[in-house]
PDB file of N, CA and C in Angstrom:
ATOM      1  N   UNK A   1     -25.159 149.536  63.768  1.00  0.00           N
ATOM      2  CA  UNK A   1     -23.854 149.958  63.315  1.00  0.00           C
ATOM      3  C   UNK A   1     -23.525 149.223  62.010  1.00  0.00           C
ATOM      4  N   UNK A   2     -23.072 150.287  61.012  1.00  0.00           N
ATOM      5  CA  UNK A   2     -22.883 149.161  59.673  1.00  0.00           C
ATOM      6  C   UNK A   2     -20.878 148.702  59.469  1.00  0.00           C
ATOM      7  N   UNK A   3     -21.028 147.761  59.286  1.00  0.00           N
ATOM      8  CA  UNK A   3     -19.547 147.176  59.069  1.00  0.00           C
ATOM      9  C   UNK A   3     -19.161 147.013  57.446  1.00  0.00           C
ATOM     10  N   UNK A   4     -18.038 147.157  57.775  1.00  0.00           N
ATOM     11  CA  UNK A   4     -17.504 147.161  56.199  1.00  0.00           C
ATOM     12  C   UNK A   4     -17.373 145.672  55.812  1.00  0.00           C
ATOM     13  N   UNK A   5     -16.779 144.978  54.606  1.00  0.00           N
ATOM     14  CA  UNK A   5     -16.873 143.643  54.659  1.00  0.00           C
ATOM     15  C   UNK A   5     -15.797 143.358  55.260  1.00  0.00           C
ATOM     16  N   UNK A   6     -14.792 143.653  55.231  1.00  0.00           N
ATOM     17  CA  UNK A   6     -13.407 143.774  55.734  1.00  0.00           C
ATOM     18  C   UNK A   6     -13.928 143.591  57.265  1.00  0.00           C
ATOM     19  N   UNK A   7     -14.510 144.243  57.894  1.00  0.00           N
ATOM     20  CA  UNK A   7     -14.242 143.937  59.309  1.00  0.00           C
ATOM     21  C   UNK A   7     -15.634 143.042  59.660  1.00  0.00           C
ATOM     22  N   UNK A   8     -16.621 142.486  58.980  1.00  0.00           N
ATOM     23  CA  UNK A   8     -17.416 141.402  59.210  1.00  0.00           C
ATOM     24  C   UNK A   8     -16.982 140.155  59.036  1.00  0.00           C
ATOM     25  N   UNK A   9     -15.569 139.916  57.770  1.00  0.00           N
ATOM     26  CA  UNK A   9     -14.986 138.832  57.966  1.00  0.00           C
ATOM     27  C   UNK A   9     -14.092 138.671  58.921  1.00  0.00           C
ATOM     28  N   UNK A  10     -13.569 139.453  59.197  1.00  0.00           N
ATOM     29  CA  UNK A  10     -12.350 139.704  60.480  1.00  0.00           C
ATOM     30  C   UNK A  10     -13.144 139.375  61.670  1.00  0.00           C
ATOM     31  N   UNK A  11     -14.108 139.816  61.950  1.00  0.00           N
ATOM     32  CA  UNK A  11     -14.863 139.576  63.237  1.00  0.00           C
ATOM     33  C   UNK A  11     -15.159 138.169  63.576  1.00  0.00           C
ATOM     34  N   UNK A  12     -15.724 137.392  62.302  1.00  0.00           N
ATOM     35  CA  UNK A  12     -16.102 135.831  62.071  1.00  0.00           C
ATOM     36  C   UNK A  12     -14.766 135.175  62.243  1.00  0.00           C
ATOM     37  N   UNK A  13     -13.927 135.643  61.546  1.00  0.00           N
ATOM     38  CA  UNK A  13     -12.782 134.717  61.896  1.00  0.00           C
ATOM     39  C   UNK A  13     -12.155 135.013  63.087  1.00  0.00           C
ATOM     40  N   UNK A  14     -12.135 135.790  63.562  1.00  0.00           N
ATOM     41  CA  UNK A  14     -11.835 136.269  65.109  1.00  0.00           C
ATOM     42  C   UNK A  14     -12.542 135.521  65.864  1.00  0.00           C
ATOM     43  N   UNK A  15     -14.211 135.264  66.169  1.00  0.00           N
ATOM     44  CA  UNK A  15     -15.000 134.304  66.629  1.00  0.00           C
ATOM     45  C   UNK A  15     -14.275 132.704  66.738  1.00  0.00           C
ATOM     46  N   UNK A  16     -13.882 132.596  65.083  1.00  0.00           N
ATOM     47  CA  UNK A  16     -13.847 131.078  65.272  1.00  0.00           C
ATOM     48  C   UNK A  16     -12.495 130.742  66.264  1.00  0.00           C
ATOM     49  N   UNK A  17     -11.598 131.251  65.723  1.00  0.00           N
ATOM     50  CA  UNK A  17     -10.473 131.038  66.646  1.00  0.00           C
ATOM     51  C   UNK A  17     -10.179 131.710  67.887  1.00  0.00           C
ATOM     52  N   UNK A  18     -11.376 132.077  68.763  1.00  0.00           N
ATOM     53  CA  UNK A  18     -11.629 132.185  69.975  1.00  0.00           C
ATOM     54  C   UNK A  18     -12.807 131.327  70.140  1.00  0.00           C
ATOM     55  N   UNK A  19     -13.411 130.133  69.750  1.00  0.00           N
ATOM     56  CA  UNK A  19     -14.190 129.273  70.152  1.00  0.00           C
ATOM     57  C   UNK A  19     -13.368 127.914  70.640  1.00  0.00           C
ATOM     58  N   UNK A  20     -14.376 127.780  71.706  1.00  0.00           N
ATOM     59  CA  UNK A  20     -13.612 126.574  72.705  1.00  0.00           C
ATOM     60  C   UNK A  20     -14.182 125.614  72.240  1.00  0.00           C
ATOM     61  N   UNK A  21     -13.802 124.065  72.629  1.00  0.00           N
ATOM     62  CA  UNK A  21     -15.065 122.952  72.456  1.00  0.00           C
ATOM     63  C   UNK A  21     -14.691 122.056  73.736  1.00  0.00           C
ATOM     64  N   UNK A  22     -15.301 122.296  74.910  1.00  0.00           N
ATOM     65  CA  UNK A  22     -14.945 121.353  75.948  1.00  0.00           C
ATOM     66  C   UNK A  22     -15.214 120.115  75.489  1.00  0.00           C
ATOM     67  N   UNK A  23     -16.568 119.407  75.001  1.00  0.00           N
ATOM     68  CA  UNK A  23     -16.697 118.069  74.820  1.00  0.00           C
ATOM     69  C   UNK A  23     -16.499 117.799  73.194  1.00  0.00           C
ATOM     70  N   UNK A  24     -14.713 118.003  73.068  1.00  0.00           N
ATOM     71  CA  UNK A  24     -14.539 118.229  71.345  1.00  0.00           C
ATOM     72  C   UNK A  24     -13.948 116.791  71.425  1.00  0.00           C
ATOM     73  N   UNK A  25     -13.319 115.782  72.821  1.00  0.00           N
ATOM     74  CA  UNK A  25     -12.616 114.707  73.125  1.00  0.00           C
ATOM     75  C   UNK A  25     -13.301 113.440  72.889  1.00  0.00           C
ATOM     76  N   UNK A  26     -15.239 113.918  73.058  1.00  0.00           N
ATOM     77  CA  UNK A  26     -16.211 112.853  72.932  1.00  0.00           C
ATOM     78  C   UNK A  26     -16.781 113.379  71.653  1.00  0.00           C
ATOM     79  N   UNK A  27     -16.502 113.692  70.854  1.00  0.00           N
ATOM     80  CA  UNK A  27     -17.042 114.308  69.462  1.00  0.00           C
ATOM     81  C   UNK A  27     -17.243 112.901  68.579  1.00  0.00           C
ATOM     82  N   UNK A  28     -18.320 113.527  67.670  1.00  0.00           N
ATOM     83  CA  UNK A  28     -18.460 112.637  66.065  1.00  0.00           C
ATOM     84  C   UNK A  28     -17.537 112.745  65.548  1.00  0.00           C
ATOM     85  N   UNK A  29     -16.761 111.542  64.884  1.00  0.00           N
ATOM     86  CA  UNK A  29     -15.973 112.217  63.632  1.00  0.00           C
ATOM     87  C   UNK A  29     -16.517 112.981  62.653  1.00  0.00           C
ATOM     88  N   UNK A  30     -17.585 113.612  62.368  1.00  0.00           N
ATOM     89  CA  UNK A  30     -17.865 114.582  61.688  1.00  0.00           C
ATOM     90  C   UNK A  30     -18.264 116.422  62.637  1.00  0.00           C
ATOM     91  N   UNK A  31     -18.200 116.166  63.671  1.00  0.00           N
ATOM     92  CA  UNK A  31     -17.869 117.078  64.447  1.00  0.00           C
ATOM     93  C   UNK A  31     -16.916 117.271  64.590  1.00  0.00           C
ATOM     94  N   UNK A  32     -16.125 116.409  64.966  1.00  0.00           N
ATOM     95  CA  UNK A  32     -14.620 116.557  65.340  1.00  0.00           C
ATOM     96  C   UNK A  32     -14.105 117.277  63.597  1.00  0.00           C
ATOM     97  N   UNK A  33     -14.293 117.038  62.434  1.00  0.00           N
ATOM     98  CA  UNK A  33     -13.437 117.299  61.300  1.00  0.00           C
ATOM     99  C   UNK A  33     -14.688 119.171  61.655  1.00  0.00           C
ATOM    100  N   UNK A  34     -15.712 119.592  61.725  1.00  0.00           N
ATOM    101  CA  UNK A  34     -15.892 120.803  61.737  1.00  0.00           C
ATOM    102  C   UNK A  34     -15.271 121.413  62.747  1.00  0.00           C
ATOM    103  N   UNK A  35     -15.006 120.862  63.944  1.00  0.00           N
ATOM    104  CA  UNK A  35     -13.813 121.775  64.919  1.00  0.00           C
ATOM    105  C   UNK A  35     -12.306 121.911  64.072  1.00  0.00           C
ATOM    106  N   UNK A  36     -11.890 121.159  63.465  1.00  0.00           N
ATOM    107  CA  UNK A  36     -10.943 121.290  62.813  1.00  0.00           C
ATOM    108  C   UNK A  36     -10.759 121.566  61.576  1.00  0.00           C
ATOM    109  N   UNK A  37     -11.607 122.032  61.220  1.00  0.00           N
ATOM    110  CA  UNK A  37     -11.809 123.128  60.113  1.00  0.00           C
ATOM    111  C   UNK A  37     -11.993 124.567  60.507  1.00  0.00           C
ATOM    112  N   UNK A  38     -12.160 125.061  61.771  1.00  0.00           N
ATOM    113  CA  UNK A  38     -12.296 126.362  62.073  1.00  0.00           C
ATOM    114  C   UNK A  38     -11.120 127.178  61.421  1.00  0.00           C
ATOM    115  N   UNK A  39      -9.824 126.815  62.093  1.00  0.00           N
ATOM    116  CA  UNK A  39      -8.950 127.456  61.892  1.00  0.00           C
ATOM    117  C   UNK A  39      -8.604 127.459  60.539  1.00  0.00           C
ATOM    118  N   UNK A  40      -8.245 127.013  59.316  1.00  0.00           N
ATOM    119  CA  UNK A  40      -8.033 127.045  57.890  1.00  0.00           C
ATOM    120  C   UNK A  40      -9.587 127.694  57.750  1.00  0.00           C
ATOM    121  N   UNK A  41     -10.582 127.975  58.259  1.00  0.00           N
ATOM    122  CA  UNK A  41     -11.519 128.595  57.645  1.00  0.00           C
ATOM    123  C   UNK A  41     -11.487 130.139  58.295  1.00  0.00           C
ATOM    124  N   UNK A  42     -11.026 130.189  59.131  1.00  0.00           N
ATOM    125  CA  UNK A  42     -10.710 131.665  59.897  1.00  0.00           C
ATOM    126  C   UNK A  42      -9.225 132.096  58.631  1.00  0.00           C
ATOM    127  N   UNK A  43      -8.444 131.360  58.408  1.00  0.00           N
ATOM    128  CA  UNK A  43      -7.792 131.635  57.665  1.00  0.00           C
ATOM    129  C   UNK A  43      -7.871 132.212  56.492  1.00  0.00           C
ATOM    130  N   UNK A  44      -8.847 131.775  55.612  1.00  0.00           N
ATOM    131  CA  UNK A  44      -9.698 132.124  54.621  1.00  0.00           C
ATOM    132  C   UNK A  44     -10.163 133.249  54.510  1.00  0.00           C
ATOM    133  N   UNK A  45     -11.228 133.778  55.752  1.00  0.00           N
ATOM    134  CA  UNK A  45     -11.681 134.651  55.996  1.00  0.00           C
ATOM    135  C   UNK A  45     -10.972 135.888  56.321  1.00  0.00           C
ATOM    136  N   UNK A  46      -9.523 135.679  56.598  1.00  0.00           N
ATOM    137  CA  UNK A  46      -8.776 136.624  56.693  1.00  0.00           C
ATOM    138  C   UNK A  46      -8.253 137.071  55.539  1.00  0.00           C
ATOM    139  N   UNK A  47      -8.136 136.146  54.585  1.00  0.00           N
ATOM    140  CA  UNK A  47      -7.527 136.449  53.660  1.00  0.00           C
ATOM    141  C   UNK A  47      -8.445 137.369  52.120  1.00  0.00           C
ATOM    142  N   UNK A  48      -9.516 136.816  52.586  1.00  0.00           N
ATOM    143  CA  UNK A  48     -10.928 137.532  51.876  1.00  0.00           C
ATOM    144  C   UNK A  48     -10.311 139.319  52.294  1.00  0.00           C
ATOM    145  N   UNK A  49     -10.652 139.194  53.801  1.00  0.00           N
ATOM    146  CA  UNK A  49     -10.294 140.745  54.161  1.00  0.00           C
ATOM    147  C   UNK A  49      -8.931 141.377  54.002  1.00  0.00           C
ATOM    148  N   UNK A  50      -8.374 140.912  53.332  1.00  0.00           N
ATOM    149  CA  UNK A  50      -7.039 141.668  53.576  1.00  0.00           C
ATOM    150  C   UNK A  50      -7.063 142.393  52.166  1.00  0.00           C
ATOM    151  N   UNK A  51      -6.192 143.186  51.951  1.00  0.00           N
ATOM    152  CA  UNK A  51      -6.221 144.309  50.879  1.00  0.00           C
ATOM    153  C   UNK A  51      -5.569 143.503  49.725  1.00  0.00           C
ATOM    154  N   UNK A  52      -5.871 143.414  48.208  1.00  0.00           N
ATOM    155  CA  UNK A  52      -6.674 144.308  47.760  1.00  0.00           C
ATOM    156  C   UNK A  52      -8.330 143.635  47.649  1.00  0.00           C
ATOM    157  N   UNK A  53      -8.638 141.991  48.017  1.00  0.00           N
ATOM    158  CA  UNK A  53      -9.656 141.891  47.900  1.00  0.00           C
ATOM    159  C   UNK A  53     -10.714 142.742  48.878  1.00  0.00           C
ATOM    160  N   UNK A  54     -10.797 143.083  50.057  1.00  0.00           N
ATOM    161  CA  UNK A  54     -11.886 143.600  50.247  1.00  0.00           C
ATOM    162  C   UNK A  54     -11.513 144.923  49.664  1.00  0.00           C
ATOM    163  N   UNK A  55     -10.849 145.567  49.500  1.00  0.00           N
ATOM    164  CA  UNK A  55     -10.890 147.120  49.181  1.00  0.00           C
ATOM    165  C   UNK A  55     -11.410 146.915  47.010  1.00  0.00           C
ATOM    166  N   UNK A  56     -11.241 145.900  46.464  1.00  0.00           N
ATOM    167  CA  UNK A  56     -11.735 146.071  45.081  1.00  0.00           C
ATOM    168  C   UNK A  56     -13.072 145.345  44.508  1.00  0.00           C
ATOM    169  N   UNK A  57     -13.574 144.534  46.009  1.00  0.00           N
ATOM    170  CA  UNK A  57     -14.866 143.524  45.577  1.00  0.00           C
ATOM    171  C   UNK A  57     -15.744 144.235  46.837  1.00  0.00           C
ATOM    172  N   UNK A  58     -16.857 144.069  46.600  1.00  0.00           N
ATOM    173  CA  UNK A  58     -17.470 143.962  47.626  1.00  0.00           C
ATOM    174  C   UNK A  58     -19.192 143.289  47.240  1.00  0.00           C
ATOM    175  N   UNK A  59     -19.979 143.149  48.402  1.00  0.00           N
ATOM    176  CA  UNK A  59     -21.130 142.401  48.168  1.00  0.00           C
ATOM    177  C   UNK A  59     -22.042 142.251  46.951  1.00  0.00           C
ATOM    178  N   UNK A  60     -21.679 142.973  46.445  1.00  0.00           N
ATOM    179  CA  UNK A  60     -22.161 143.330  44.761  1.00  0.00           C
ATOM    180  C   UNK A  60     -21.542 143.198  43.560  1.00  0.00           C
ATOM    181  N   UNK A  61     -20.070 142.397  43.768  1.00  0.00           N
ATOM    182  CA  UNK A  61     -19.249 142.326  42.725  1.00  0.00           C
ATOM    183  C   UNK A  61     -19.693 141.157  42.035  1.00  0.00           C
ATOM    184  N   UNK A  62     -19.780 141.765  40.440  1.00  0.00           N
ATOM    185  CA  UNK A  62     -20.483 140.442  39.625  1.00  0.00           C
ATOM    186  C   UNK A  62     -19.305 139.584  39.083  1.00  0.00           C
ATOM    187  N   UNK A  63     -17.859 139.796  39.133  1.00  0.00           N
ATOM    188  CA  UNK A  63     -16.990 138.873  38.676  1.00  0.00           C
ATOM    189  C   UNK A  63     -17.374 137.673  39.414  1.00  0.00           C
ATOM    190  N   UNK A  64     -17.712 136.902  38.570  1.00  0.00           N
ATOM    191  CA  UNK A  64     -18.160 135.314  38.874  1.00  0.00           C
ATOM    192  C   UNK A  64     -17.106 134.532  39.470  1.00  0.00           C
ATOM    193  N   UNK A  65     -15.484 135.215  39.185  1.00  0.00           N
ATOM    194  CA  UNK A  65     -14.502 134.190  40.011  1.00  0.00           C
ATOM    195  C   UNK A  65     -14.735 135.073  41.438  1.00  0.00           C
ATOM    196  N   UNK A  66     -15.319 136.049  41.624  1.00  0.00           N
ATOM    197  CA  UNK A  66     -15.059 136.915  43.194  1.00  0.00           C
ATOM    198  C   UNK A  66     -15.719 135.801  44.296  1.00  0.00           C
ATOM    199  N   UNK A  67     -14.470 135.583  45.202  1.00  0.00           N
ATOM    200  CA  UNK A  67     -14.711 134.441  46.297  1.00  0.00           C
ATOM    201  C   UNK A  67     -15.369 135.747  47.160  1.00  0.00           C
ATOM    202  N   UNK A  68     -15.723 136.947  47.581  1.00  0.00           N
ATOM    203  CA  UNK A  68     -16.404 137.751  48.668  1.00  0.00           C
ATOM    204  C   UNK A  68     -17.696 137.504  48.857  1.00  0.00           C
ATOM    205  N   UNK A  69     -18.054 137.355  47.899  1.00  0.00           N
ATOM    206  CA  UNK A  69     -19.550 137.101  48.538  1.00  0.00           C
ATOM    207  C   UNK A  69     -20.058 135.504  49.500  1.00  0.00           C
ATOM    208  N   UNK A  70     -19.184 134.427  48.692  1.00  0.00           N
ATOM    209  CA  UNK A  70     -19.196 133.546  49.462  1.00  0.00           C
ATOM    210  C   UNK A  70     -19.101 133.436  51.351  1.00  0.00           C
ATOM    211  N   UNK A  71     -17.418 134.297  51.060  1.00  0.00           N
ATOM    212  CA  UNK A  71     -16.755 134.506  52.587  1.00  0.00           C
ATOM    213  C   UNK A  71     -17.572 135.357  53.378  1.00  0.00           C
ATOM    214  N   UNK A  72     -18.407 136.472  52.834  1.00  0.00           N
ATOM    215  CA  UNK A  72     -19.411 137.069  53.030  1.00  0.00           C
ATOM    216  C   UNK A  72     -20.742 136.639  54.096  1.00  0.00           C
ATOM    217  N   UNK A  73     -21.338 135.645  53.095  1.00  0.00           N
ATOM    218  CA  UNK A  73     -22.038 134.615  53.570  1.00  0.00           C
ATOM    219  C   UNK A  73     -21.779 133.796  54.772  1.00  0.00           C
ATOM    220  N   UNK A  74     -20.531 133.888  54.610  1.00  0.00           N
ATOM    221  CA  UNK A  74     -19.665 132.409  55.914  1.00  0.00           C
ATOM    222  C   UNK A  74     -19.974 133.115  57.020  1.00  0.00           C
ATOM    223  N   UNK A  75     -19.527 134.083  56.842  1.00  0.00           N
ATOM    224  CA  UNK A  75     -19.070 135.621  57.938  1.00  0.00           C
ATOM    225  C   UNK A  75     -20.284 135.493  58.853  1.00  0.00           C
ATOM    226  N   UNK A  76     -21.306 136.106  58.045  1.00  0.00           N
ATOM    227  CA  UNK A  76     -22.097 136.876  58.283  1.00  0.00           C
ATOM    228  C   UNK A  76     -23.530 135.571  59.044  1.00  0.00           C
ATOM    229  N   UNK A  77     -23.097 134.070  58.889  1.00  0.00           N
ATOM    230  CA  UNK A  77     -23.573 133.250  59.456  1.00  0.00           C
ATOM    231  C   UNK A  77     -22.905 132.733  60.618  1.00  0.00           C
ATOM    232  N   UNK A  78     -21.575 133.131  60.868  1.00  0.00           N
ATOM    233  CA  UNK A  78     -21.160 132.503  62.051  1.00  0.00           C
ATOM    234  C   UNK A  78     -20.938 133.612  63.029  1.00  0.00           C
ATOM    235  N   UNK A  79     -21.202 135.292  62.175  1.00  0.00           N
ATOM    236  CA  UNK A  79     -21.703 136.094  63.081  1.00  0.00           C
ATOM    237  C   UNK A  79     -22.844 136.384  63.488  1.00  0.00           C
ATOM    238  N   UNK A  80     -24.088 135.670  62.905  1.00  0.00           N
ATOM    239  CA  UNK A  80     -25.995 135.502  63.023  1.00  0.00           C
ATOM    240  C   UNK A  80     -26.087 136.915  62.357  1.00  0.00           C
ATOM    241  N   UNK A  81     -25.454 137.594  61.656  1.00  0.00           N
ATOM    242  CA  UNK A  81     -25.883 138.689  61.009  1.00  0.00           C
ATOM    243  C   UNK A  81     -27.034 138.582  59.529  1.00  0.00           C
ATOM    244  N   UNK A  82     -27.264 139.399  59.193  1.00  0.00           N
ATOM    245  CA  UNK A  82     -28.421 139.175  57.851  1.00  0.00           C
ATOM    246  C   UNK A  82     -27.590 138.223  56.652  1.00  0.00           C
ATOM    247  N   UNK A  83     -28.328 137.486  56.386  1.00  0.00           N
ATOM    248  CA  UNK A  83     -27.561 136.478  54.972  1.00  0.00           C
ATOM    249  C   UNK A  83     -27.128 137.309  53.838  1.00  0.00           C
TER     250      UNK A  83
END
């Protein structure tokens, strides 16, 4: 099934802020700061998808300031989808 980028970032950030961490209490402090980065990074990712960036960039946009391909990348690794 092919997804638009819009709903591959939505999906990733949907993931993160439905991920649990039972042993998040005995964590590294450098674990502990990536559990607490989920959410401002689900945030991100929402904001990639929301209109007008996904509807005017997409995986091929060569504007060098376009943050999509990055969020793209994020997405599409914390969904195990193709890089």
């Amino acid at each position: 099934m092919t997804h638009t980028p819009a709903q591959e970032l939505r999906a990733a950030a949907d993931k993160l802020r439905q991920m649990r961490f039972p042993a998040a209490m005995t964590a590294t402090s450098s674990t502990a700061a990536l559990i607490g980065a989920r959410l401002p990074l689900a945030d991100w990712l929402d904001a990639q998808a929301a209109e007008p960036v996904a509807a005017t960039h997409s995986s091929m946009c060569p504007d060098p300031a376009c943050t999509i391909n990055a969020a793209l990348a994020v997405a599409r690794a914390i969904n195990g989808g193709p890089q």
